[in-house]
Protein backbone atom coordinates (compact mmCIF):
# COMPACT_ATOMS: atom_id res chain seq x y z
CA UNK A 1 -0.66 -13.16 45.04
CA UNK A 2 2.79 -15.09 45.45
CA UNK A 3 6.10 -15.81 43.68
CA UNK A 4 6.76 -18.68 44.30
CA UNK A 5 7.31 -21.29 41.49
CA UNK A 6 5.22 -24.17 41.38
CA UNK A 7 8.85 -26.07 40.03
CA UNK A 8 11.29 -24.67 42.39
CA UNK A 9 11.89 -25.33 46.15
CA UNK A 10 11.92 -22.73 48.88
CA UNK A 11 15.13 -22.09 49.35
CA UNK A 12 16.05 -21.80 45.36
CA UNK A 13 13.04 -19.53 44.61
CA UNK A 14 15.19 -17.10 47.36
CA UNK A 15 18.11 -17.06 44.70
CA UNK A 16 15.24 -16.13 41.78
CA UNK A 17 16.11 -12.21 42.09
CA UNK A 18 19.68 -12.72 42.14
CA UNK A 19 20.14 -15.16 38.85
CA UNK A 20 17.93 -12.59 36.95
CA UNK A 21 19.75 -9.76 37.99
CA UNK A 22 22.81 -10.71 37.38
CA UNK A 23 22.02 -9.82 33.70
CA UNK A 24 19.42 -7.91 33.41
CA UNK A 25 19.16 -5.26 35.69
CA UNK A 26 16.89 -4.47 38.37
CA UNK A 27 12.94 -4.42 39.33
CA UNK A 28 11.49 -1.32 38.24
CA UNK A 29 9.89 0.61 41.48
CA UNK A 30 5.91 0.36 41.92
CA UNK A 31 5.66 3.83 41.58
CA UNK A 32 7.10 4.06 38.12
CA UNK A 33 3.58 1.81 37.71
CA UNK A 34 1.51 4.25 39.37
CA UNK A 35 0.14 6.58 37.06
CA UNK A 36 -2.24 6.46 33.73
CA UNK A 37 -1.32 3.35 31.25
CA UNK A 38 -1.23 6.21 28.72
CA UNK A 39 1.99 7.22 30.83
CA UNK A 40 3.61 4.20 31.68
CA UNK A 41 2.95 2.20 28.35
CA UNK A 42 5.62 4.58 26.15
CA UNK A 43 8.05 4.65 29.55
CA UNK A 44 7.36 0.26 29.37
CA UNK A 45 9.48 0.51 26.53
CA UNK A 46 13.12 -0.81 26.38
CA UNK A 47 12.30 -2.42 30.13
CA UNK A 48 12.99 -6.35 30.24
CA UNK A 49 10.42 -8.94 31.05
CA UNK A 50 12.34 -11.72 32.66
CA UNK A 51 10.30 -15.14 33.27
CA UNK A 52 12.54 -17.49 35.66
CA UNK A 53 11.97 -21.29 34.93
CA UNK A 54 13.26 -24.77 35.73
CA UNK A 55 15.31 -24.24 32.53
CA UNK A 56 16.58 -20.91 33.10
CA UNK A 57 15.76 -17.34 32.55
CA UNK A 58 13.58 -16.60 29.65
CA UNK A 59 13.59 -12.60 29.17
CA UNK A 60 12.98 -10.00 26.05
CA UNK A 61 13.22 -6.25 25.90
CA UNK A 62 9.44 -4.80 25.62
CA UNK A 63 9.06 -3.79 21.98
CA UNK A 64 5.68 -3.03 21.92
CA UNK A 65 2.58 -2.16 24.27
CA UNK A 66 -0.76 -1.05 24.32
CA UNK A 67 -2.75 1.25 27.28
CA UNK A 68 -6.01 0.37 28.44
CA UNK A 69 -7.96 2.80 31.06
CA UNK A 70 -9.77 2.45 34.01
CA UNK A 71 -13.39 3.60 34.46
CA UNK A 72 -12.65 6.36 36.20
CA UNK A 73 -11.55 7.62 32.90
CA UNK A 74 -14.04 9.99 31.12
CA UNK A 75 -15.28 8.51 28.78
CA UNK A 76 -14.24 4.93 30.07
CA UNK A 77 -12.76 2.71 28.11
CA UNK A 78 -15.11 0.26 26.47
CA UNK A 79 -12.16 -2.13 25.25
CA UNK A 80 -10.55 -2.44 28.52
CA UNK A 81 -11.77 -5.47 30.78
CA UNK A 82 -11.92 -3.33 33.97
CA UNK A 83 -14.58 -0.35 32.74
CA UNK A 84 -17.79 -2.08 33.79
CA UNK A 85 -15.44 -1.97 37.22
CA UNK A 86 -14.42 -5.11 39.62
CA UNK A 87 -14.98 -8.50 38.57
CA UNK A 88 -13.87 -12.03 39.86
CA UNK A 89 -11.68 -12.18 36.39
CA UNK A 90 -10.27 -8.43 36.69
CA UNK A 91 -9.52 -8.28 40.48
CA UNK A 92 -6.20 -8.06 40.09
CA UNK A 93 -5.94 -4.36 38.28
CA UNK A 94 -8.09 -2.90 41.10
CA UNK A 95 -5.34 -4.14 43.23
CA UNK A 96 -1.55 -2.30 44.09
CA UNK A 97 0.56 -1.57 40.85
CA UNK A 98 3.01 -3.51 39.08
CA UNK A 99 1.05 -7.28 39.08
CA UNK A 100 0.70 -9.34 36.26
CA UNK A 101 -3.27 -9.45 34.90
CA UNK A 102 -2.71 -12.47 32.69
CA UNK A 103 -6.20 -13.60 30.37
CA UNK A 104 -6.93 -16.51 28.40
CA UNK A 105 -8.16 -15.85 24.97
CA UNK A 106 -9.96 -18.47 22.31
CA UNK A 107 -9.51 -20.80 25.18
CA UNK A 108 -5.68 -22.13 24.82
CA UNK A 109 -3.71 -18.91 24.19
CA UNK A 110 -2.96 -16.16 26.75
CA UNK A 111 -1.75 -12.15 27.28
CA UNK A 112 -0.26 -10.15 29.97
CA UNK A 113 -0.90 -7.31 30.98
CA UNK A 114 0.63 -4.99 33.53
CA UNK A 115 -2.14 -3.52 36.35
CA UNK A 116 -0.90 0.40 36.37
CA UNK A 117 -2.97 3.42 38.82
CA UNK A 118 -2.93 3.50 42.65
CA UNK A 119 -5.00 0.77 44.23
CA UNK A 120 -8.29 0.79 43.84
CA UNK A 121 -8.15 2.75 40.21
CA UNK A 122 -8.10 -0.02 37.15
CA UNK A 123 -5.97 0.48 34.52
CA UNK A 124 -3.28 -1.12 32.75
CA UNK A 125 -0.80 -2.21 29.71
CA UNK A 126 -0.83 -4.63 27.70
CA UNK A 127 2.36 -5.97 26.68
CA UNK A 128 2.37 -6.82 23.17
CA UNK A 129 5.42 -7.49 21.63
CA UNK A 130 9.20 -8.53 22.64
CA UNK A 131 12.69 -8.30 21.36
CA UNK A 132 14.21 -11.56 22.37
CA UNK A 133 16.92 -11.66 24.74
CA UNK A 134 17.89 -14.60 26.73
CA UNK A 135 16.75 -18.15 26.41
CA UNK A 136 15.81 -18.16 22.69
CA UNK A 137 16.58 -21.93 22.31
CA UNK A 138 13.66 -22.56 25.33
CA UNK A 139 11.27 -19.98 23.68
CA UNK A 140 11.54 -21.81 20.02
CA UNK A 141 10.60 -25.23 21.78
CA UNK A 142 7.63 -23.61 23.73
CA UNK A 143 6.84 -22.19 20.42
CA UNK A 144 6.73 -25.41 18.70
CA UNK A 145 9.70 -23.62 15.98
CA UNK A 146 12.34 -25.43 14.95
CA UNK A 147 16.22 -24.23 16.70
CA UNK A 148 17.12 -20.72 15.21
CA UNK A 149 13.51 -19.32 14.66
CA UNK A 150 13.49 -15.73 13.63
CA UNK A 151 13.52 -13.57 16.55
CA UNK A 152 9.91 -12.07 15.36
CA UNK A 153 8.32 -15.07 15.37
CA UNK A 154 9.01 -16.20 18.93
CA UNK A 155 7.87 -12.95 20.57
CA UNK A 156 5.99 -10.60 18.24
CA UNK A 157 2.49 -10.61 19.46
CA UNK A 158 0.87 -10.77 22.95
CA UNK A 159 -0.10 -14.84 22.57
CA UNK A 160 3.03 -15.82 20.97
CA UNK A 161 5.35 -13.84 23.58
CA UNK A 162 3.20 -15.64 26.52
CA UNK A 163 3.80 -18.98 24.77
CA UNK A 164 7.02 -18.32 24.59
CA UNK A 165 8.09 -17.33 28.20
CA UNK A 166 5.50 -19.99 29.46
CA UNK A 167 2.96 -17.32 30.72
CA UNK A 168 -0.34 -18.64 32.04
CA UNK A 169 -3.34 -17.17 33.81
CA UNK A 170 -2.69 -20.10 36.83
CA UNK A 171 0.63 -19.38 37.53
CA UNK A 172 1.40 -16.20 36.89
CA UNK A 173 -1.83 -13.92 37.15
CA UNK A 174 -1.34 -11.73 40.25
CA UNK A 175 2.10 -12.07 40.65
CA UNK A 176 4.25 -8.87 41.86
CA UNK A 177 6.55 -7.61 38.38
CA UNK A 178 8.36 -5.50 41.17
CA UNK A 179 9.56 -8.33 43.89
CA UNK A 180 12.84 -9.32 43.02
CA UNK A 181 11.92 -13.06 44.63
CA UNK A 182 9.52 -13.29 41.68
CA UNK A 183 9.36 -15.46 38.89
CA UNK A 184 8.21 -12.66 36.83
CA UNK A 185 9.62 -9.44 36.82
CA UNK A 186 10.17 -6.05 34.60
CA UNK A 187 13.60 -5.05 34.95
CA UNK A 188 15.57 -1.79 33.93
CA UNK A 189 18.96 -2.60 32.49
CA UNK A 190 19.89 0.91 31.23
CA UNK A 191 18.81 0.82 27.87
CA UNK A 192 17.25 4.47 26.88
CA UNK A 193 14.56 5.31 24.18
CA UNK A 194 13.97 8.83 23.49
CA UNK A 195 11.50 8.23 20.61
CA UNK A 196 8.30 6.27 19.97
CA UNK A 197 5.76 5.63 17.64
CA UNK A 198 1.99 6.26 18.70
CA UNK A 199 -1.00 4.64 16.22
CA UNK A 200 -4.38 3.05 17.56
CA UNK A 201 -4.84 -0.12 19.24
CA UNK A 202 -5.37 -2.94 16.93
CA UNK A 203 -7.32 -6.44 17.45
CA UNK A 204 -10.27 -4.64 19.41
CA UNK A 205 -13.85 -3.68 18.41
CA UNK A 206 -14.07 -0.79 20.92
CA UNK A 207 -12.66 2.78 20.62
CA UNK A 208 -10.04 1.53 17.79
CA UNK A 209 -8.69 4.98 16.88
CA UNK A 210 -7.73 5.86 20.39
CA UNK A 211 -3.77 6.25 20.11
CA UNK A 212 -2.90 4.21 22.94
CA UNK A 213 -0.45 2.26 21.03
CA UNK A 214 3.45 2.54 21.33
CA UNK A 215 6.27 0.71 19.82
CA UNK A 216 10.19 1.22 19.18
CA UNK A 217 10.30 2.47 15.36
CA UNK A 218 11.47 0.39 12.54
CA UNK A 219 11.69 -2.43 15.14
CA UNK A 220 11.30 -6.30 13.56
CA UNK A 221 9.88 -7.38 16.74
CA UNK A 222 7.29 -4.87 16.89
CA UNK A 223 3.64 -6.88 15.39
CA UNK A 224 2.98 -6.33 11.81
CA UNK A 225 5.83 -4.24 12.03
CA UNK A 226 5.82 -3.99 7.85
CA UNK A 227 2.61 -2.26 7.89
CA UNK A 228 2.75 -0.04 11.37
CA UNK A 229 2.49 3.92 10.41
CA UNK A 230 1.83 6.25 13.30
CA UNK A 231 3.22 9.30 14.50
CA UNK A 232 6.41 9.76 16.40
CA UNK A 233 6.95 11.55 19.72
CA UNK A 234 10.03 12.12 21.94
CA UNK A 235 9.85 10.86 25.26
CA UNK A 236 10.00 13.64 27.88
């Protein structure tokens, strides 16, 4: 696992922690990462996922995210990618807390997740929708939209919000969300939520009514945000 960007030089992939945190506050701690997705996925929200690239820092407040558990949950998980247990593809969430697990899906799109548990315990979050925040201009062009795009459209979904921060499985699978020398990071800026809305996971065939679903209410950002009923619960 590295940080390192495949665009950038040594010695300006060393200034990668400070131009992101200038703005956007710092690198959560790897222990906020290790404990059950069902805990950190709610606490996920309002955190920033900052992408540094050759045209600047691409970053959106988390919206949106799903949990997926490990198989040492009882019963495991049969949507998540780790419950048959380590694979070649799904080394990375048996590894430390707070890396990227980034997938390709129908072959040309892709979705990150965040590896959660202490080592050697799978589990993670998917993060499925953002609130854009920086670098909208540079999201719409890696989106293919024309200048001005709705917020929504560049980063409400898993797939689009990788698109749109330039996510990929060869670059950025495995990197460290907590290094502040990455070019991937989730950041705390300050910004507080004290309520969420819980429903079930959608765009699975496995264990759909598990509420392991969480999202800011009455956000635009959030996916399919029209039709998303659930049940609100305050954040302890």
């Amino acid at each position: 696992r590295g940080s390192a960007c495949p665009d950038q030089g040594m010695e300006e992939n060393a200034q990668v922690g400070r131009r992101v945190g200038d703005q956007l506050g710092r690198p959560l701690p790897r222990g906020f990462f290790e404990a059950s997705p069902e805990r950190v996925a709610p606490r996920l929200l309002g955190k920033v996922l900052a992408c540094c690239t050759p045209a600047g820092v691409l970053a959106g407040r988390i919206v949106e995210a799903e949990a997926y558990l490990g198989p040492h949950n009882d019963p495991p998980d049969p949507a998540a990618h780790a419950h048959r247990g380590p694979t070649l593809r799904n080394r990375v969430l048996f590894g430390p807390a707070g890396h990227a697990y980034v997938y390709a899906i129908y072959g040309r799109y892709f979705c990150m997740n965040v590896s959660c548990e202490v080592e050697g315990r799978a589990g993670c979050v998917l993060v499925r929708a953002l609130e854009p925040m920086t670098g909208m201009a540079q999201m719409a062009v890696k989106r293919g939209l024309e200048a001005g795009a709705a917020a929504r459209q560049l980063t409400s979904g898993p797939s689009r919000l990788c698109q749109a921060l330039g996510l990929t499985r060869p670059r950025h699978n495995g990197l460290d969300l907590t290094d502040s020398g990455s070019v991937l990071q989730i950041r705390d800026d300050g910004f507080t939520v004290s309520e969420v809305l819980v429903t079930a996971r959608i765009g699975i065939h496995e264990a759909v009514d598990w509420p392991l679903r969480f999202a800011l209410p009455g956000h635009n950002c959030v996916s399919g945000a029209k039709s998303l009923i659930g049940r609100r619960v305050l954040l302890g």
